[in-house]
N, C-alpha and C. Protein backbone atom coordinates (compact mmCIF):
# COMPACT_ATOMS: atom_id res chain seq x y z
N UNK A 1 -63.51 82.77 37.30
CA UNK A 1 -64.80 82.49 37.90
C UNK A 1 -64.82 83.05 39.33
N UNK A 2 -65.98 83.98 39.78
CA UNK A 2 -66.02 84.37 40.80
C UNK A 2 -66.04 83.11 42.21
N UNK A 3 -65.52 83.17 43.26
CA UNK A 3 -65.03 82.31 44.06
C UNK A 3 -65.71 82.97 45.37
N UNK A 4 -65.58 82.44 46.68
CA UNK A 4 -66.39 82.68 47.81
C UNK A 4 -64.80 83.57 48.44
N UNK A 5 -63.64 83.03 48.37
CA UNK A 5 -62.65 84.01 48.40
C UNK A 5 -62.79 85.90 48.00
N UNK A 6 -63.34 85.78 47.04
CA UNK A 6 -63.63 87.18 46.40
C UNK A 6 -64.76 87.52 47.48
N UNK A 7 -65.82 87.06 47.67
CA UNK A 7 -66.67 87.74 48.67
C UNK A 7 -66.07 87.93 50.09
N UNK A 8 -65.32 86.69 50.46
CA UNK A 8 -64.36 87.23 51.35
C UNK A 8 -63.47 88.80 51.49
N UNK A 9 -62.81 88.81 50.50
CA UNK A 9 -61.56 89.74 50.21
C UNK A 9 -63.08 91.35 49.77
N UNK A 10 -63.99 90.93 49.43
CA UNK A 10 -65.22 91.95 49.21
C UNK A 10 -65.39 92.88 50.62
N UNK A 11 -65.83 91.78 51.34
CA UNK A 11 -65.90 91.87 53.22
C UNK A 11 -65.01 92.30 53.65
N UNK A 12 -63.64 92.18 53.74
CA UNK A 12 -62.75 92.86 53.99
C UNK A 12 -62.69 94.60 53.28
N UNK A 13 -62.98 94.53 52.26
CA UNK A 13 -62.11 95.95 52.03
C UNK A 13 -63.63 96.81 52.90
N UNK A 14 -64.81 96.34 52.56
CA UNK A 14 -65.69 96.78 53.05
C UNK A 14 -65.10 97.23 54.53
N UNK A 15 -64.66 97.07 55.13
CA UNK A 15 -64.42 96.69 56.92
C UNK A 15 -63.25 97.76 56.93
N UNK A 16 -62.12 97.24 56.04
CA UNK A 16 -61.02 98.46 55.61
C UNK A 16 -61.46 99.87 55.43
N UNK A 17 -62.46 99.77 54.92
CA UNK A 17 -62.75 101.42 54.78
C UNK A 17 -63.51 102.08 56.23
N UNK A 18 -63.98 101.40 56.69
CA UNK A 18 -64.54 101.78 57.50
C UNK A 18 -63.33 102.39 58.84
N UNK A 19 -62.48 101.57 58.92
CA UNK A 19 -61.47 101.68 60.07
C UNK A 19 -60.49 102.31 59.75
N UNK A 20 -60.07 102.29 58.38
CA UNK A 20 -59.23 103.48 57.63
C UNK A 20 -59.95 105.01 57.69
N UNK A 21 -61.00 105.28 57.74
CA UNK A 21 -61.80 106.15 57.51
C UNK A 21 -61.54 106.65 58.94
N UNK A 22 -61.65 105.78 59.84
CA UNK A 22 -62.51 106.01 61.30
C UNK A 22 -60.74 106.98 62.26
N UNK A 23 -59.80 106.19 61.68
CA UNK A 23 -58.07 106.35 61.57
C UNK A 23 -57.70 107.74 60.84
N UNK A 24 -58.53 107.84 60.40
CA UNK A 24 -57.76 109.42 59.62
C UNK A 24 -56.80 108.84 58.40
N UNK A 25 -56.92 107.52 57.85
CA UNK A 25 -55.49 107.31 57.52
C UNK A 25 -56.01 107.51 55.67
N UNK A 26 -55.74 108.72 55.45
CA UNK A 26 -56.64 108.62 54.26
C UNK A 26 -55.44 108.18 52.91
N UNK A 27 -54.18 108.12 53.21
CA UNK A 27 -53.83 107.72 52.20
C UNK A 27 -53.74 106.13 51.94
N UNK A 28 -54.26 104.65 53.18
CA UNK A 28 -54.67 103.98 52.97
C UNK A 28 -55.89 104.24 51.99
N UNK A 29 -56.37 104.76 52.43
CA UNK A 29 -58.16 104.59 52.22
C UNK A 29 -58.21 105.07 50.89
N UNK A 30 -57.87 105.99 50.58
CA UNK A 30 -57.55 106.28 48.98
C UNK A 30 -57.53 105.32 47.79
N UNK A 31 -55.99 104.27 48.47
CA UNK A 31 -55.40 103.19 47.64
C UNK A 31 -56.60 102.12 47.49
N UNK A 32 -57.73 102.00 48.46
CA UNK A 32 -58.83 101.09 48.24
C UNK A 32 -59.87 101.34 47.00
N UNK A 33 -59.72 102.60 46.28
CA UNK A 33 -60.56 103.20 45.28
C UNK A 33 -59.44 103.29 43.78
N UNK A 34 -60.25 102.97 42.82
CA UNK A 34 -59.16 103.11 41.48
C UNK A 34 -59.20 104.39 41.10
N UNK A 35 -58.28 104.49 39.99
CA UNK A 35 -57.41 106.15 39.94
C UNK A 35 -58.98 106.55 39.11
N UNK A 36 -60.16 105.88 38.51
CA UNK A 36 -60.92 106.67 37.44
C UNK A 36 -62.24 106.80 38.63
N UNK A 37 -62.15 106.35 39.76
CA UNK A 37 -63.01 106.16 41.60
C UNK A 37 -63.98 107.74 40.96
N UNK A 38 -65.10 107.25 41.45
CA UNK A 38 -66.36 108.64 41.56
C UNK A 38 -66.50 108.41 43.39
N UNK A 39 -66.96 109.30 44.08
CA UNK A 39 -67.33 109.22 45.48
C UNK A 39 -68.91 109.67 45.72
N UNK A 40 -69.89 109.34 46.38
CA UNK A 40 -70.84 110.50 46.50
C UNK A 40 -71.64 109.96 47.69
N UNK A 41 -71.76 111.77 48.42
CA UNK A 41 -72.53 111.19 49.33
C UNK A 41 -73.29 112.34 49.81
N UNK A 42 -74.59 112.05 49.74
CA UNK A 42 -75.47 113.22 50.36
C UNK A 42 -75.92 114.09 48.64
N UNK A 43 -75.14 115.22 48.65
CA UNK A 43 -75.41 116.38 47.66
C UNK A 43 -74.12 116.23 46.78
N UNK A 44 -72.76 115.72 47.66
CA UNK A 44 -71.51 115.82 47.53
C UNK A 44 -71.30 114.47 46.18
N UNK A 45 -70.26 114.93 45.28
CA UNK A 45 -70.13 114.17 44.22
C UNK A 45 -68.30 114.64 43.90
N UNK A 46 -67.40 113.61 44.38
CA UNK A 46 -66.09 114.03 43.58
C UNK A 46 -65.90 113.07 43.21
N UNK A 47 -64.46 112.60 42.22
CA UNK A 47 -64.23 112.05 41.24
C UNK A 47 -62.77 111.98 41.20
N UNK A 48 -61.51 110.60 41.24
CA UNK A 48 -60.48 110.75 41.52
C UNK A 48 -59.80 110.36 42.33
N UNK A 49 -58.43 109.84 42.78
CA UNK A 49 -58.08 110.08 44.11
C UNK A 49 -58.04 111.35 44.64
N UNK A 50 -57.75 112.29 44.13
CA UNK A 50 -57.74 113.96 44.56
C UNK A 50 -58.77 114.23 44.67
N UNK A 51 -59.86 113.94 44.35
CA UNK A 51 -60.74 114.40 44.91
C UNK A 51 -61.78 113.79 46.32
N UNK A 52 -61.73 112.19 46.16
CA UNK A 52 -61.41 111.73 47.09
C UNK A 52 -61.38 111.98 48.67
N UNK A 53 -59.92 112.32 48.24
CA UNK A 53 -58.58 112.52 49.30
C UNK A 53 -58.78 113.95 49.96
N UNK A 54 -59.26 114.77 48.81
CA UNK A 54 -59.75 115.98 49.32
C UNK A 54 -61.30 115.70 50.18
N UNK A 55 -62.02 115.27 49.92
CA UNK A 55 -63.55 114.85 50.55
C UNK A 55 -63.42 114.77 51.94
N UNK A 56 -62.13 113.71 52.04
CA UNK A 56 -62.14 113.02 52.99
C UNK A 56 -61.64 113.80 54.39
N UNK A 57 -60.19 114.50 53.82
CA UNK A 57 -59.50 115.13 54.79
C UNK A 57 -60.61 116.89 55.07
N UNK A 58 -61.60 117.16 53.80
CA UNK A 58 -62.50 118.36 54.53
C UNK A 58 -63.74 117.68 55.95
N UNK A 59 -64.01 116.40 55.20
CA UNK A 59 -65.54 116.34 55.49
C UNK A 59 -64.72 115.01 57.51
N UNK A 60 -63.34 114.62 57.33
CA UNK A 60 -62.95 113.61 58.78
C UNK A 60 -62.03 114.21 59.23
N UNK A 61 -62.27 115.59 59.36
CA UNK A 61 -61.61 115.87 60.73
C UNK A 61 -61.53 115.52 61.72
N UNK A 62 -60.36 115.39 62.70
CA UNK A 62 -60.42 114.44 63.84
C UNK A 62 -61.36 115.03 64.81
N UNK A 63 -62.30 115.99 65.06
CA UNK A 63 -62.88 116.21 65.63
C UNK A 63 -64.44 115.28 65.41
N UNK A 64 -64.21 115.39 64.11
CA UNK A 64 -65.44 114.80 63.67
C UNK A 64 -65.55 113.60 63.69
N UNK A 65 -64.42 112.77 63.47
CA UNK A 65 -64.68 111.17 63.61
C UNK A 65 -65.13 111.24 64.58
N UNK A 66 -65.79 109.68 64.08
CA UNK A 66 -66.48 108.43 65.03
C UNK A 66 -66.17 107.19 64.57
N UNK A 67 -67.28 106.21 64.75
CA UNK A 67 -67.22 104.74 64.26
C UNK A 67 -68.48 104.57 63.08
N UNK A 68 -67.53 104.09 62.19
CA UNK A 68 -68.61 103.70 60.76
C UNK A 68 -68.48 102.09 61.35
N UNK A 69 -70.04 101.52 61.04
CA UNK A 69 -70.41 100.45 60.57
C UNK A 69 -71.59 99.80 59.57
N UNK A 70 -70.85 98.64 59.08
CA UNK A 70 -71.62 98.15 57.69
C UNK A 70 -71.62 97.11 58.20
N UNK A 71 -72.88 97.13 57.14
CA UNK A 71 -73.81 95.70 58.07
C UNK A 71 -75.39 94.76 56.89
N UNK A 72 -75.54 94.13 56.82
CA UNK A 72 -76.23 93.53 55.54
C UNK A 72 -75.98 93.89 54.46
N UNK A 73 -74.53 93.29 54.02
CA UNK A 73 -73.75 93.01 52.54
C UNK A 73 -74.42 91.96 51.88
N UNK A 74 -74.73 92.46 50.62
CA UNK A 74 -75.25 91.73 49.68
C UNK A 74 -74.24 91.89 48.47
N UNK A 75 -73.63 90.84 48.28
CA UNK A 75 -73.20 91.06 47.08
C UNK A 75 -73.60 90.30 46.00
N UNK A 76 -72.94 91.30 44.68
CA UNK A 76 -73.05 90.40 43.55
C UNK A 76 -72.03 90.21 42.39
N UNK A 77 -71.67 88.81 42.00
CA UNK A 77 -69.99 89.33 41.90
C UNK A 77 -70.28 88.82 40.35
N UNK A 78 -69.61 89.40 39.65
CA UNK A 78 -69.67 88.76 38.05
C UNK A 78 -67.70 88.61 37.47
N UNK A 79 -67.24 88.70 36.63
CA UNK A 79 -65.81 88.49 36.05
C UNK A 79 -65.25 89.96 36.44
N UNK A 80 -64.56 89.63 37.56
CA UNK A 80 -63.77 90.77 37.55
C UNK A 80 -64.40 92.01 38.09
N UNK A 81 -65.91 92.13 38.41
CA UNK A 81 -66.55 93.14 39.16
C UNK A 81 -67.33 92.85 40.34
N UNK A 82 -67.90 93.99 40.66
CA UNK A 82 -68.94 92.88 41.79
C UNK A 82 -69.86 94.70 42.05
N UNK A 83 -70.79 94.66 42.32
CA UNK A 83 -72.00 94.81 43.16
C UNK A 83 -72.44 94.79 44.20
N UNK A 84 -72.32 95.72 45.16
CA UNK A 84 -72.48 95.65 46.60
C UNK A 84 -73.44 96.55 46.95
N UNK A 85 -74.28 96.31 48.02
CA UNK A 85 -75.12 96.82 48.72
C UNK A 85 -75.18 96.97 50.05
N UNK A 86 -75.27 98.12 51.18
CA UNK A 86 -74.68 97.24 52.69
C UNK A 86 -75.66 98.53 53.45
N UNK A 87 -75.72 98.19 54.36
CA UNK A 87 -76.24 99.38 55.66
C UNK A 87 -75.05 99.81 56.13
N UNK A 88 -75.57 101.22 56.42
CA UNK A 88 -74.10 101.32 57.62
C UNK A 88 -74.79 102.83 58.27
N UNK A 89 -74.38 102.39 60.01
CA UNK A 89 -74.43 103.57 60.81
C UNK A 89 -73.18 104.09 61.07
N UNK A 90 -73.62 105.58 61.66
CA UNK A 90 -72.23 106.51 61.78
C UNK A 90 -72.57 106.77 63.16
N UNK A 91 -71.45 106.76 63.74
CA UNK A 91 -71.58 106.27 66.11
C UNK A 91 -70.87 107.69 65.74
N UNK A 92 -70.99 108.75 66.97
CA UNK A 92 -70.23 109.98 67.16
C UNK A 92 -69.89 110.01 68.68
N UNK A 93 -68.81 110.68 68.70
CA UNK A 93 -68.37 110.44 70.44
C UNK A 93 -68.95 111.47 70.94
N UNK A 94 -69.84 111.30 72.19
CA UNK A 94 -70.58 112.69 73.12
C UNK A 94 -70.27 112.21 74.64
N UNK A 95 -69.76 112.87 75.47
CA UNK A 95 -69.96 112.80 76.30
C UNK A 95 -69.56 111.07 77.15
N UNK A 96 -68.17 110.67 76.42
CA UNK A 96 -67.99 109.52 76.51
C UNK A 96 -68.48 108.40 76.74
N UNK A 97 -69.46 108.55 75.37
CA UNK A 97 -70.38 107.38 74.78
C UNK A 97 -70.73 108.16 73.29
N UNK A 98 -70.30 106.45 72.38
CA UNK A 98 -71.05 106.89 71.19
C UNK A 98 -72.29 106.85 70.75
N UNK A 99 -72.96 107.34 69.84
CA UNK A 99 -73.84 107.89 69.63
C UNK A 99 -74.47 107.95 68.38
N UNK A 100 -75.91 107.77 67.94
CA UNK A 100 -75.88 107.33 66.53
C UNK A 100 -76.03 108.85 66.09
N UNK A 101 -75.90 109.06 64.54
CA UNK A 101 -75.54 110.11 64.21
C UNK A 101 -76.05 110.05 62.63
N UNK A 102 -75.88 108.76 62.20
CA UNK A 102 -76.45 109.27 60.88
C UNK A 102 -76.90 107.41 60.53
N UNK A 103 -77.65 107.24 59.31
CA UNK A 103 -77.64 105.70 59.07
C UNK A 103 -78.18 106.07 57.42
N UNK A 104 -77.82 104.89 56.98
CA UNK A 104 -77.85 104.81 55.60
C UNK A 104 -77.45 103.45 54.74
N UNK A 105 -77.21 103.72 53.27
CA UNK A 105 -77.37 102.56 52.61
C UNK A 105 -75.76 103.34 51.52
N UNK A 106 -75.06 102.11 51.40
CA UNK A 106 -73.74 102.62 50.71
C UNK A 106 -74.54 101.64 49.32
N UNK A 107 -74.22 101.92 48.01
CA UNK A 107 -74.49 101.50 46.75
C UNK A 107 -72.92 101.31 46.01
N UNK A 108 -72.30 100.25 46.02
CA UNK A 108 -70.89 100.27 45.11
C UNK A 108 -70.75 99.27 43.98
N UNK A 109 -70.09 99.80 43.28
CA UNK A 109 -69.20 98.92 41.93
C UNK A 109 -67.74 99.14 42.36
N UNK A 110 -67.09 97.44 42.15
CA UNK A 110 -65.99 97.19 42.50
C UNK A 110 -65.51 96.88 41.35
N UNK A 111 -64.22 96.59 41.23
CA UNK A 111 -63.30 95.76 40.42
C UNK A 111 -62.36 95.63 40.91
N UNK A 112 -61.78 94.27 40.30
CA UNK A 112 -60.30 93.16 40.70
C UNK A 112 -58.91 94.69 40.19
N UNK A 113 -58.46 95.00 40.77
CA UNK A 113 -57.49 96.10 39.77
C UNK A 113 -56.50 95.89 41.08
N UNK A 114 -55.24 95.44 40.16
CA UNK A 114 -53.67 94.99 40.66
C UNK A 114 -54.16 94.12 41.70
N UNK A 115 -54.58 93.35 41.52
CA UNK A 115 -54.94 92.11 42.55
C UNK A 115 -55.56 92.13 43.28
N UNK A 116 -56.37 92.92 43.65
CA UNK A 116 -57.38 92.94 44.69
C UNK A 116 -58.20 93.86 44.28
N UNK A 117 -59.38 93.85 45.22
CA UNK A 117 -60.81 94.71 44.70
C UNK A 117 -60.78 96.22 45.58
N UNK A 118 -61.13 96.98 44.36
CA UNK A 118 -61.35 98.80 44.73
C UNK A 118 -62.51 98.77 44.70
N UNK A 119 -62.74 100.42 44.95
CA UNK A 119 -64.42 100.94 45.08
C UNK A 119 -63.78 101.58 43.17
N UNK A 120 -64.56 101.42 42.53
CA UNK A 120 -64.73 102.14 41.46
C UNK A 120 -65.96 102.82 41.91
N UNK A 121 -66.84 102.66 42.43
CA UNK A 121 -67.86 104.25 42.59
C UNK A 121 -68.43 103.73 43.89
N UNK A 122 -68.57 104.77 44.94
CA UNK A 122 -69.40 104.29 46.30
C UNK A 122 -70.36 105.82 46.04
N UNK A 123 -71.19 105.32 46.56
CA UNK A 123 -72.58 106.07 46.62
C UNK A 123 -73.35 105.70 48.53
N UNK A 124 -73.26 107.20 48.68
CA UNK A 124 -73.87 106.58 50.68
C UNK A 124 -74.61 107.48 50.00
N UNK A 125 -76.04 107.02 50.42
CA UNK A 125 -77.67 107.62 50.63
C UNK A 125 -77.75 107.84 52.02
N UNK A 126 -78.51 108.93 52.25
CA UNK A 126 -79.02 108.60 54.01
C UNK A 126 -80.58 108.40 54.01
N UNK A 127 -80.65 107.64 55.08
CA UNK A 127 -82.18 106.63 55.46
C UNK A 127 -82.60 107.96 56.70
């Protein structure tokens, strides 16, 4: 039975990706997605950890980071999956101050896999 723990541990990985992402640390950030993971964002559509992993290290170069944030999580959790919905802006560093840069709406399906919850598919739209 889904538990308020699970929306907890939901909130978290949500937050994980963001700071894993923001870190360069993509082989954390990887392990947060399951091995059959779709990615998509914009035009862009891969599928995989390799592909992924590849997305990640073309599209977050350290030049390019900034700060991701998510923000009005809605979830919806059923046996073992869940349903998420969230805002999130993208801050870029200029001129030592960040800076908004992009904003949008992430669309995911999760599942419980080896004890804790992955992205089985994230989908970022931009607003």
């Amino acid at each position: 039975m889904p538990s308020t723990q699970d929306e907890l541990d939901i909130r978290r990985l949500l937050a994980e990706y963001c700071q894993l992402c923001d870190a360069g640390d993509f082989d954390a950030l990887v392990d947060r997605f399951t091995e059959d993971c779709s990615f998509a964002f914009a035009e862009w559509r891969v599928e995989g950890h390799r592909g992924v992993r590849k997305w990640f290290e073309t599209t977050q170069s350290p030049e390019k980071r900034g700060k991701h944030l998510t923000t009005n999580v809605v979830i919806v959790l059923g046996e073992g999956t869940a349903t998420v919905a969230s805002d999130f802006v993208f801050l870029v560093r200029r001129d030592d101050a960040y800076v908004l840069e992009l904003t949008g709406r992430y669309d995911d399906e999760l599942r419980r896999d080896g004890g804790r919850w992955r992205f089985v598919s994230r989908t970022a739209s931009l607003l």
